[in-house]
PDB file of N, CA and C in Angstrom:
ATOM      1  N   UNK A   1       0.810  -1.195   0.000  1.00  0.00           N
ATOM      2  CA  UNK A   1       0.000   0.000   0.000  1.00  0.00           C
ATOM      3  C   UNK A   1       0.858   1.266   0.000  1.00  0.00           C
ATOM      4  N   UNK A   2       2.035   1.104   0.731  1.00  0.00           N
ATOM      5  CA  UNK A   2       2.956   2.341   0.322  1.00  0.00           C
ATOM      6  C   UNK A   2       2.891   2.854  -0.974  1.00  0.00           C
ATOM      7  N   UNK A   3       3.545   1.400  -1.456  1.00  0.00           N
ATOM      8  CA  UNK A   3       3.913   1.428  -2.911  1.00  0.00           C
ATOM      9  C   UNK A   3       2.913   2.332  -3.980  1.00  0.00           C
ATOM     10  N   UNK A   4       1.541   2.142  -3.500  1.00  0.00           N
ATOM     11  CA  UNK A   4       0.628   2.514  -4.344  1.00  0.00           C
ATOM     12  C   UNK A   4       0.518   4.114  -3.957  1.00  0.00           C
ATOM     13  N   UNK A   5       0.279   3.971  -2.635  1.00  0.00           N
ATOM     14  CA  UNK A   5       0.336   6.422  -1.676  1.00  0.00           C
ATOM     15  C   UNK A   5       1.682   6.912  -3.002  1.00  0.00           C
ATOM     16  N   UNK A   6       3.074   5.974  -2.634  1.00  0.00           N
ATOM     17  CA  UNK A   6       3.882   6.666  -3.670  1.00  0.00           C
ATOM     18  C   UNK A   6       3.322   7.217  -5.084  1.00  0.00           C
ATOM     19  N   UNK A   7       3.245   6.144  -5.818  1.00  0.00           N
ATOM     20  CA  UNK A   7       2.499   6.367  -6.997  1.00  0.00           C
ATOM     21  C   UNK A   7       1.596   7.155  -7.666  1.00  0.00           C
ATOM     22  N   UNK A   8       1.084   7.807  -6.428  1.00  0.00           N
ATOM     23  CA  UNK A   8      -0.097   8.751  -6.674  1.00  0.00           C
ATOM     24  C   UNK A   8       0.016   9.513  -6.327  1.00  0.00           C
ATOM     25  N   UNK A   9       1.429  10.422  -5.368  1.00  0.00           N
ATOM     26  CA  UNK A   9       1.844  11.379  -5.531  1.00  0.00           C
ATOM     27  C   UNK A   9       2.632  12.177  -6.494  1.00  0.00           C
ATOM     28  N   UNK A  10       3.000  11.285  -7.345  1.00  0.00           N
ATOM     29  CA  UNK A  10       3.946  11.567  -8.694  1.00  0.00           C
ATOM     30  C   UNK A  10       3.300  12.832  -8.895  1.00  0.00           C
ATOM     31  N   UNK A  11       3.801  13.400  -9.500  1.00  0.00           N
ATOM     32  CA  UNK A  11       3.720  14.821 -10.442  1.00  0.00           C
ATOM     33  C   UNK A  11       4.258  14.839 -11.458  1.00  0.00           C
ATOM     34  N   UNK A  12       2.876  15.404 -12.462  1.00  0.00           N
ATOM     35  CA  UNK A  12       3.029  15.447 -13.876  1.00  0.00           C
ATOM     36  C   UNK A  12       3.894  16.182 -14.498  1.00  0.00           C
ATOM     37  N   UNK A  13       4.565  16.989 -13.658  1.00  0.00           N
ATOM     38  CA  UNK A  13       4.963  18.262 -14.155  1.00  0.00           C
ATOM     39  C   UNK A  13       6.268  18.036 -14.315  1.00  0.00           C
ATOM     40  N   UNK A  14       7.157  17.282 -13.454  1.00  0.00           N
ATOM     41  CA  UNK A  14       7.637  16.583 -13.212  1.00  0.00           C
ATOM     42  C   UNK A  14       8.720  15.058 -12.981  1.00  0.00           C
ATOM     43  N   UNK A  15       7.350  14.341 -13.659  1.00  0.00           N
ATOM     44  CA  UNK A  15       7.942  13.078 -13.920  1.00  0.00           C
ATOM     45  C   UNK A  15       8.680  13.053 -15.740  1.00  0.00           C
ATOM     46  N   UNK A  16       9.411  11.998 -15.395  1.00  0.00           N
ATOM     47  CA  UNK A  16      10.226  11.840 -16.507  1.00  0.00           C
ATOM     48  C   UNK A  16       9.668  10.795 -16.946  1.00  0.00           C
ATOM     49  N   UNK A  17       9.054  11.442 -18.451  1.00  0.00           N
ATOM     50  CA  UNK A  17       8.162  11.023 -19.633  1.00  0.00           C
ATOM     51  C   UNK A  17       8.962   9.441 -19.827  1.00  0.00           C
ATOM     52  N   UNK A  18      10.165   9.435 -20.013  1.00  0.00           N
ATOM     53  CA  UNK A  18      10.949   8.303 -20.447  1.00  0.00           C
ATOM     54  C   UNK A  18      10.616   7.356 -19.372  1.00  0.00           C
ATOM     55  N   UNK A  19      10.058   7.139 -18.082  1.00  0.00           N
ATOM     56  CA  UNK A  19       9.951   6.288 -17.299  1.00  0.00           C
ATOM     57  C   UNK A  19       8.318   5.646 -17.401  1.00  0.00           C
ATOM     58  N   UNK A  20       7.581   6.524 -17.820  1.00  0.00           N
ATOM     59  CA  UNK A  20       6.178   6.207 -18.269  1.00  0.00           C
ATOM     60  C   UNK A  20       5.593   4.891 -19.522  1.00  0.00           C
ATOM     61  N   UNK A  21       4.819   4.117 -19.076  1.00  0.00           N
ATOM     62  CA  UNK A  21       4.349   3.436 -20.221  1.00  0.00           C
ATOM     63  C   UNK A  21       2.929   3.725 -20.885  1.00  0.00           C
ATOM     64  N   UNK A  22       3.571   3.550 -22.286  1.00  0.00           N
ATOM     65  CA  UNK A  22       2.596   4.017 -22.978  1.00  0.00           C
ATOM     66  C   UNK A  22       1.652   2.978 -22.998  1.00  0.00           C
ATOM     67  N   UNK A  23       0.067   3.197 -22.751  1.00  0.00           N
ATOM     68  CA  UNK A  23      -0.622   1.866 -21.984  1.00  0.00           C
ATOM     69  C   UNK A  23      -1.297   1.655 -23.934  1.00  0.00           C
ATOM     70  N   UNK A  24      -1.103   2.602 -25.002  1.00  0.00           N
ATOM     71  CA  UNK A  24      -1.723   1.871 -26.459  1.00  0.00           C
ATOM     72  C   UNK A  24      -0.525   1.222 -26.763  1.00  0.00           C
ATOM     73  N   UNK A  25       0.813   1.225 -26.298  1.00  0.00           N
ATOM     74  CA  UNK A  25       1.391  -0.507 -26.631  1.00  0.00           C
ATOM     75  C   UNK A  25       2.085  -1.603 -26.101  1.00  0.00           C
ATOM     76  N   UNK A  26       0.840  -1.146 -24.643  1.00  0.00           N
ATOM     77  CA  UNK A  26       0.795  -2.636 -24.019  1.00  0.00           C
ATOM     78  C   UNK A  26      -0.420  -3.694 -25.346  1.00  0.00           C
ATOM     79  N   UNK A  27       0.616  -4.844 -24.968  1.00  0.00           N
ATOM     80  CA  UNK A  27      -0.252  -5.725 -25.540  1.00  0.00           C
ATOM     81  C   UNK A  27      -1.738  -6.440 -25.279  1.00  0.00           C
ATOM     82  N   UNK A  28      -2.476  -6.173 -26.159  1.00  0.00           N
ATOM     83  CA  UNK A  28      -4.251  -6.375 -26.359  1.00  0.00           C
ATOM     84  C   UNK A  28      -3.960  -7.803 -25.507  1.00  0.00           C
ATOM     85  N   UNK A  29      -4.623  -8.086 -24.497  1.00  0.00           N
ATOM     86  CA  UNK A  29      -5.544  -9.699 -23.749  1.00  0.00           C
ATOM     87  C   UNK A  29      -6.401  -9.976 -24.102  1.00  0.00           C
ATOM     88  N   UNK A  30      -6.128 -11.287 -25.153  1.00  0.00           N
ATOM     89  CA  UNK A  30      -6.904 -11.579 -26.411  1.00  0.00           C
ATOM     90  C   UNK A  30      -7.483 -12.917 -25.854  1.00  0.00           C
ATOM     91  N   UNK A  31      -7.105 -13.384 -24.006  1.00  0.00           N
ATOM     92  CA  UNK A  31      -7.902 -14.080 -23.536  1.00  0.00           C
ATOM     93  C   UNK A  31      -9.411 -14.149 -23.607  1.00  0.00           C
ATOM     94  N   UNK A  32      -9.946 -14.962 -23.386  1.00  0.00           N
ATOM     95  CA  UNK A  32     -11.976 -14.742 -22.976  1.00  0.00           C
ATOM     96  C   UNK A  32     -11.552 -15.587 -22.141  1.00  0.00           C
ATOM     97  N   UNK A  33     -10.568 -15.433 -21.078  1.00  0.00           N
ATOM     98  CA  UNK A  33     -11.292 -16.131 -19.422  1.00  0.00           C
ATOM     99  C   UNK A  33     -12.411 -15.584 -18.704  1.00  0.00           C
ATOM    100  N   UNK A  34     -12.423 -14.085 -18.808  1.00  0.00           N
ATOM    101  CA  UNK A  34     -13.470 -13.698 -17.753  1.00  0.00           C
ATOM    102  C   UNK A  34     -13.134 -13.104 -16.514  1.00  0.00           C
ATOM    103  N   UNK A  35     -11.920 -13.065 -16.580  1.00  0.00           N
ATOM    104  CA  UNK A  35     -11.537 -13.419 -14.700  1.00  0.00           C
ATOM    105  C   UNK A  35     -10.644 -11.778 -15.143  1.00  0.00           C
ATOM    106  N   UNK A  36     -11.738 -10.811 -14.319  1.00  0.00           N
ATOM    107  CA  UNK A  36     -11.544  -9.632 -14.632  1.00  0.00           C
ATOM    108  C   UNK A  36     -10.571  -9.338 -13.320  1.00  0.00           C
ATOM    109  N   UNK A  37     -10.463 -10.022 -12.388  1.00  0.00           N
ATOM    110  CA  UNK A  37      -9.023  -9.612 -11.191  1.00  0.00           C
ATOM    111  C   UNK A  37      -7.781  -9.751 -11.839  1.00  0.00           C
ATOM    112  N   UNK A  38      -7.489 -10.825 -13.039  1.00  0.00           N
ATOM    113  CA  UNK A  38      -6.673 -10.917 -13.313  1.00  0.00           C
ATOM    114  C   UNK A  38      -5.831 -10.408 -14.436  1.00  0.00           C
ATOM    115  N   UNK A  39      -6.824 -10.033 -15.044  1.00  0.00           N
ATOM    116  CA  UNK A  39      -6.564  -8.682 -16.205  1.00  0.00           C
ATOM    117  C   UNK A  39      -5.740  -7.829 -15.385  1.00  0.00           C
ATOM    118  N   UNK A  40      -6.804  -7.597 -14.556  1.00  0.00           N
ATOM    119  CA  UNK A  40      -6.525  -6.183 -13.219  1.00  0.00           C
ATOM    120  C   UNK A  40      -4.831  -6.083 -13.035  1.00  0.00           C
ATOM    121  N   UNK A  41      -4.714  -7.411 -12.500  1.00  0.00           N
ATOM    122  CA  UNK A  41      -3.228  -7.593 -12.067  1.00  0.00           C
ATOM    123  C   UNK A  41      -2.286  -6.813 -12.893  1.00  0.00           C
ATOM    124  N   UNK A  42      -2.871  -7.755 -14.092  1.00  0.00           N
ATOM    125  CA  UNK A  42      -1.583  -7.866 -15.428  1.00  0.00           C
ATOM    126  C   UNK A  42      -1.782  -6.531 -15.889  1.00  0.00           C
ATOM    127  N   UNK A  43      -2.558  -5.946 -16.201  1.00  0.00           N
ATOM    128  CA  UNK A  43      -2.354  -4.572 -16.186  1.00  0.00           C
ATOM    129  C   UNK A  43      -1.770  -3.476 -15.421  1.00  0.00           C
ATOM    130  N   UNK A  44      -1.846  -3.543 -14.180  1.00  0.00           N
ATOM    131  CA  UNK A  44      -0.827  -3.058 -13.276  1.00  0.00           C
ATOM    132  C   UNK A  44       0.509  -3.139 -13.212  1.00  0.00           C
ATOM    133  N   UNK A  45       0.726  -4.668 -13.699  1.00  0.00           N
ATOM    134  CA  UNK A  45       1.839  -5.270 -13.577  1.00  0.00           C
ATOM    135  C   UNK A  45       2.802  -4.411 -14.915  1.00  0.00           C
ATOM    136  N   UNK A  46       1.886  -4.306 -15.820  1.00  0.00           N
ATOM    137  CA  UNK A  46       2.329  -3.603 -17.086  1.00  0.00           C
ATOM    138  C   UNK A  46       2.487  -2.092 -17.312  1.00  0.00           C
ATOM    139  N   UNK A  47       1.795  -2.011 -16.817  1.00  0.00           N
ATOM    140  CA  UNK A  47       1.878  -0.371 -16.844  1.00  0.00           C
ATOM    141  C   UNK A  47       2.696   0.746 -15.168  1.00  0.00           C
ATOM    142  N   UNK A  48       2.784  -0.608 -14.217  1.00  0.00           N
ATOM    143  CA  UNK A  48       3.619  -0.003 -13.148  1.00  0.00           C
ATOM    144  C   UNK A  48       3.376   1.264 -12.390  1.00  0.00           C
ATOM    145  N   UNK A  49       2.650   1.876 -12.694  1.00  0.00           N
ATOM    146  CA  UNK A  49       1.777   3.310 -12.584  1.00  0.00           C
ATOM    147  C   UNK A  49       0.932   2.961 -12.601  1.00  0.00           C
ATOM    148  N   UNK A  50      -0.133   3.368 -12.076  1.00  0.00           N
ATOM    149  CA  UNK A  50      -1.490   3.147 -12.473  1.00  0.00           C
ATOM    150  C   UNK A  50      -2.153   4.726 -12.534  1.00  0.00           C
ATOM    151  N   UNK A  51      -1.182   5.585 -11.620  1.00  0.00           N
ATOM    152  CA  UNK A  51      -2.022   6.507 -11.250  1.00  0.00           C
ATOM    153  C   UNK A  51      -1.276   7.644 -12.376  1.00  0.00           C
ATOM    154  N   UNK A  52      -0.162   7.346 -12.922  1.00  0.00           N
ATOM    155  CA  UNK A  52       0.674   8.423 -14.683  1.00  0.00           C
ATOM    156  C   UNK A  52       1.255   7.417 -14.935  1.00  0.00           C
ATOM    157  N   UNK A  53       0.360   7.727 -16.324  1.00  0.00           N
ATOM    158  CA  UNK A  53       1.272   6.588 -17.475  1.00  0.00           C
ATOM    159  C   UNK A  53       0.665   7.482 -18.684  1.00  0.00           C
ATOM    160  N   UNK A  54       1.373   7.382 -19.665  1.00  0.00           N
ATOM    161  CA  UNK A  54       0.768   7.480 -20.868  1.00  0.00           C
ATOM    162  C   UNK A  54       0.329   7.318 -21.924  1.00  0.00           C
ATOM    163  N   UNK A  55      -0.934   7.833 -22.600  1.00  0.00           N
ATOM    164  CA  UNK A  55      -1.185   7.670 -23.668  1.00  0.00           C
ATOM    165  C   UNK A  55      -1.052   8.332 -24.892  1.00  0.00           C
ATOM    166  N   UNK A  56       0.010   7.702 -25.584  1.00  0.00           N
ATOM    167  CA  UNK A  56       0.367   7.936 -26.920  1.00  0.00           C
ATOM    168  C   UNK A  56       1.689   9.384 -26.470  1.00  0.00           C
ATOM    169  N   UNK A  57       1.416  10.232 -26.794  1.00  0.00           N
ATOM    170  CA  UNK A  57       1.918  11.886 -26.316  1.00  0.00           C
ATOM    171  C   UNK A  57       1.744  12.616 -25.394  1.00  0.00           C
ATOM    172  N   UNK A  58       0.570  12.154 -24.439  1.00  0.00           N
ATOM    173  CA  UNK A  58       0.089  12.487 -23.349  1.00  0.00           C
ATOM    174  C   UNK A  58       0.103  12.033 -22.385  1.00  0.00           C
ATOM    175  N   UNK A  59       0.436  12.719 -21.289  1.00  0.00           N
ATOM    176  CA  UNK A  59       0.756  12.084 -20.029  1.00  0.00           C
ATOM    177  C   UNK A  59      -0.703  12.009 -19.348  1.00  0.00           C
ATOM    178  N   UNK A  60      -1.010  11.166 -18.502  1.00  0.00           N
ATOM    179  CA  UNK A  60      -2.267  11.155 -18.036  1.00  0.00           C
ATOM    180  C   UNK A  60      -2.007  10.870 -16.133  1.00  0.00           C
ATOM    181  N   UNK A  61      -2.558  11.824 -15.645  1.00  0.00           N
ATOM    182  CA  UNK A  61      -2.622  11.669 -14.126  1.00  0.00           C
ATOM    183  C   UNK A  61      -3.841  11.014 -13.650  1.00  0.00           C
ATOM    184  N   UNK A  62      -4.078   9.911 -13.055  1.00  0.00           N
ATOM    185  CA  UNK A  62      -5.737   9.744 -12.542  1.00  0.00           C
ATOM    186  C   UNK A  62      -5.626   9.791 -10.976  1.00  0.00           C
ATOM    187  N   UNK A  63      -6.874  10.873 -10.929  1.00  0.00           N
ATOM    188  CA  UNK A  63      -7.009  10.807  -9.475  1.00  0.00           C
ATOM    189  C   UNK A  63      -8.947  10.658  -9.331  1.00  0.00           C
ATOM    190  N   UNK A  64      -9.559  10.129  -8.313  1.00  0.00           N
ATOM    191  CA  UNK A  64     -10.377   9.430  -8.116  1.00  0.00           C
ATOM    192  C   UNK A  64     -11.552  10.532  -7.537  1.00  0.00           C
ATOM    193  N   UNK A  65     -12.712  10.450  -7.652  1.00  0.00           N
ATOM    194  CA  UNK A  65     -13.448  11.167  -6.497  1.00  0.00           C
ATOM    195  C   UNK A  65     -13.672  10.654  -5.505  1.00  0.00           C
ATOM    196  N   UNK A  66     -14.360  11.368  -4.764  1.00  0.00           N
ATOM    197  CA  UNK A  66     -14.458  10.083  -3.385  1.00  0.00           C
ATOM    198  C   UNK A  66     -15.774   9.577  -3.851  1.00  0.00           C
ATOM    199  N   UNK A  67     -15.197   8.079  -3.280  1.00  0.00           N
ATOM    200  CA  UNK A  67     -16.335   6.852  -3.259  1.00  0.00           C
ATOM    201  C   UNK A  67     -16.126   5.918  -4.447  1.00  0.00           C
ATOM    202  N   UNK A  68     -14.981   6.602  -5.300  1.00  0.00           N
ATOM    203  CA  UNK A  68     -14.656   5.555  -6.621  1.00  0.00           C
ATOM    204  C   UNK A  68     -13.178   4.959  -5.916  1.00  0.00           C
ATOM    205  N   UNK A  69     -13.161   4.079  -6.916  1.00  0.00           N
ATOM    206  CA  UNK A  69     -11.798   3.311  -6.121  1.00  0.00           C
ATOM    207  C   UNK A  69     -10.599   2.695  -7.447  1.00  0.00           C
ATOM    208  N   UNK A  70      -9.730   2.830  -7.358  1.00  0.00           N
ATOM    209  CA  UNK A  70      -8.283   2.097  -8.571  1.00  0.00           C
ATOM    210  C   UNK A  70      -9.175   1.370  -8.666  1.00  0.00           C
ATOM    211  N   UNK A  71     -10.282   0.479  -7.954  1.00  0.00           N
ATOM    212  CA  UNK A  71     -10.007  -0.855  -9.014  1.00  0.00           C
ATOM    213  C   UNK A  71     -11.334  -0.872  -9.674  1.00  0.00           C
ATOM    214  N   UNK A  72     -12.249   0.023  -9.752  1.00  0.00           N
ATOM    215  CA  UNK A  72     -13.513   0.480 -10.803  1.00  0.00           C
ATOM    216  C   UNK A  72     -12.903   1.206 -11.509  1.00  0.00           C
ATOM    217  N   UNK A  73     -11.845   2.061 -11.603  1.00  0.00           N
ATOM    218  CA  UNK A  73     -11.423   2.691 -12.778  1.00  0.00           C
ATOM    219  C   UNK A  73     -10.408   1.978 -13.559  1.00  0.00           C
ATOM    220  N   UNK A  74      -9.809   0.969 -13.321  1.00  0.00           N
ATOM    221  CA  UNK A  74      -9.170  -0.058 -13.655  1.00  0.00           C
ATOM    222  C   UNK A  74     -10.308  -1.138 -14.576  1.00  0.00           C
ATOM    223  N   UNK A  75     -11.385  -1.193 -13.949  1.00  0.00           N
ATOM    224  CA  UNK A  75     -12.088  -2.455 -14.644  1.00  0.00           C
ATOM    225  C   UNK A  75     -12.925  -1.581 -15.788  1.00  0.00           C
ATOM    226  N   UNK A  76     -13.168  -0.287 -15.387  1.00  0.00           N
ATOM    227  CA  UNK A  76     -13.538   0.544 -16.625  1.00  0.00           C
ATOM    228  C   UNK A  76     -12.517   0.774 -17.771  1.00  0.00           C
ATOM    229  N   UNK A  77     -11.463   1.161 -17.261  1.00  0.00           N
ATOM    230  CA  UNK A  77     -10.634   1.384 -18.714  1.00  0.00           C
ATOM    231  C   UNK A  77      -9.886  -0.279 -19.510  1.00  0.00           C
ATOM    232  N   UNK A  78     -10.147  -1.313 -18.464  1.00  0.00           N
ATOM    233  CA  UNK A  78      -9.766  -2.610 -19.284  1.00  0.00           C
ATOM    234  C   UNK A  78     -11.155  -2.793 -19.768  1.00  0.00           C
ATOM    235  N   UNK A  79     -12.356  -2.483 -20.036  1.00  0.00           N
ATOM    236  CA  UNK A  79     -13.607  -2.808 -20.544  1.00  0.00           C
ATOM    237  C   UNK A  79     -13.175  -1.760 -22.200  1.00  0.00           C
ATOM    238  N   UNK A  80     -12.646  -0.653 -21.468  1.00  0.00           N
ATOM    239  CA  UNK A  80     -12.293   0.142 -22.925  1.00  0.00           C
ATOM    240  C   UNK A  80     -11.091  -0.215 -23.788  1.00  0.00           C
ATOM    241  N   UNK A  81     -10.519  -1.242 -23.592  1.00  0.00           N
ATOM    242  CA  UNK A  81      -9.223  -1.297 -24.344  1.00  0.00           C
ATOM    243  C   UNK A  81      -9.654  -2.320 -25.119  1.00  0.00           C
TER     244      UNK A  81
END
């Protein structure tokens, strides 16, 4: 849980673009298991950030409102990929 407080203090302004992954070329999970925790994982696992990473040219910061949580915005944007 550290690991993750760290992560989400990053600053955009800041971070060095070269350490960021670009999450359009992580590779498509062309599985149909179903087993949406485990996407979850492997996506984390891939992108190492969850909270700045980027897409394409753009750096992207996510921060949450209250009452949403990493892992509904996680199962929303693996529903969009």
């Amino acid at each position: 849980m550290e690991e993750l407080a760290r992560l989400k203090e990053i600053d955009i302004r800041t971070v060095n673009r070269d350490e960021l992954i670009d999450i359009t070329r992580l590779p498509k999970d062309k599985t149909d298991c179903g087993d949406r925790e485990m996407r979850m994982k492997k996506f984390i696992e891939n992108v190492r950030n969850p909270y700045c990473f980027a897409v394409g040219d753009i750096i992207v910061k996510s921060s949450f409102s209250e009452g949403s949580s990493l892992k509904q915005r996680i199962q929303e944007l693996d529903a969009s990929l």
